[in-house]
Protein backbone atom coordinates (compact mmCIF):
# COMPACT_ATOMS: atom_id res chain seq x y z
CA UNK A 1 12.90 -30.62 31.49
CA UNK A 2 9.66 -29.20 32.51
CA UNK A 3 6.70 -29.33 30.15
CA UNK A 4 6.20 -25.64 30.66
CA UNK A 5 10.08 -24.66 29.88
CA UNK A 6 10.09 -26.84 26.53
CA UNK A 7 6.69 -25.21 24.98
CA UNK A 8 8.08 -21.51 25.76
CA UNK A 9 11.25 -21.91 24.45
CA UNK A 10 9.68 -23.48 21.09
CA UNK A 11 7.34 -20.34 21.53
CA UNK A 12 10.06 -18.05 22.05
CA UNK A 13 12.33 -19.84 19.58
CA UNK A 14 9.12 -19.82 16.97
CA UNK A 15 8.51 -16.04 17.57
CA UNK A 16 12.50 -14.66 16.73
CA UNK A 17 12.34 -17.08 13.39
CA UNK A 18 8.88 -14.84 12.29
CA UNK A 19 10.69 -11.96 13.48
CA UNK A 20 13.95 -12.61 11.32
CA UNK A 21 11.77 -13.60 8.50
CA UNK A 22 9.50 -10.29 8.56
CA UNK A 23 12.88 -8.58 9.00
CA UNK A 24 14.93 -10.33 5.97
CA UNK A 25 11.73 -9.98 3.16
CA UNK A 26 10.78 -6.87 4.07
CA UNK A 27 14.94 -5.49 3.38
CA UNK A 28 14.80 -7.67 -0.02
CA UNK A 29 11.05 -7.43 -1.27
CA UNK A 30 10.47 -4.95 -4.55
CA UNK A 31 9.33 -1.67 -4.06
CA UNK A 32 5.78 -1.18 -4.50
CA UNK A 33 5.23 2.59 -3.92
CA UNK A 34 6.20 5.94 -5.51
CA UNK A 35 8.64 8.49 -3.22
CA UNK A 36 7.77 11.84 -3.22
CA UNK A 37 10.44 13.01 -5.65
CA UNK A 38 9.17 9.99 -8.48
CA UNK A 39 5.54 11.70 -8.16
CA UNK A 40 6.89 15.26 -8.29
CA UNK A 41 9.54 14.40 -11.09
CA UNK A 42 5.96 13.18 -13.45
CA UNK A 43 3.87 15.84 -12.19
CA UNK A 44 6.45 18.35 -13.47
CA UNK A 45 6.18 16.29 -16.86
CA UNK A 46 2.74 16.76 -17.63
CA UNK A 47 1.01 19.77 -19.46
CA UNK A 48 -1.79 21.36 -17.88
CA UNK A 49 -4.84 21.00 -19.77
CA UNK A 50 -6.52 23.85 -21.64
CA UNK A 51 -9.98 25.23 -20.35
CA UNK A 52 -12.29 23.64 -22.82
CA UNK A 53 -10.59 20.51 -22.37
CA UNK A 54 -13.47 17.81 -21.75
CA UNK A 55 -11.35 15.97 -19.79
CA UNK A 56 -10.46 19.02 -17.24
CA UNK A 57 -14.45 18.63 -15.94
CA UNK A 58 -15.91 16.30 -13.99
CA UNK A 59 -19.06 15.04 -14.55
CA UNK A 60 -21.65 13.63 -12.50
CA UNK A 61 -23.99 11.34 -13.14
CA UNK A 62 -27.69 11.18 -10.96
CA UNK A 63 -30.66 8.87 -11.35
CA UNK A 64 -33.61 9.41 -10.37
CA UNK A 65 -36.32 7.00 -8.78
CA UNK A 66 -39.62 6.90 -10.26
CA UNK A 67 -42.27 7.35 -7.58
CA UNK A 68 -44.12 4.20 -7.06
């Protein structure tokens, strides 16, 4: 056979193995993000906090540069 034929069918051979494997561990691989209904479902769990809560404000913190 040709030089040619024999490195692209290894390439094409090569590329539908990395292909299948994407294919297979993406379908068996643990999930690693929330759905929509998990993140509603704990949002409807939690209290809102009260309006002296510290925790309710955010605070910012700014430095300032002494002029040389």
């Amino acid at each position: 056979m040709n030089l040619v034929v024999v490195i692209g069918v290894v390439l094409v051979v090569a590329g539908m193995l990395g292909i299948l494997a994407v294919v297979l561990r993406g379908s068996v691989s643990t999930r690693d993000h929330l759905t929509v209904a998990e993140i509603q479902a704990r949002l409807a769990g939690e209290r809102p906090l009260a309006a002296d809560d510290p925790r309710r404000t955010v605070s910012v913190v700014v430095r300032r540069h002494a002029d040389s």
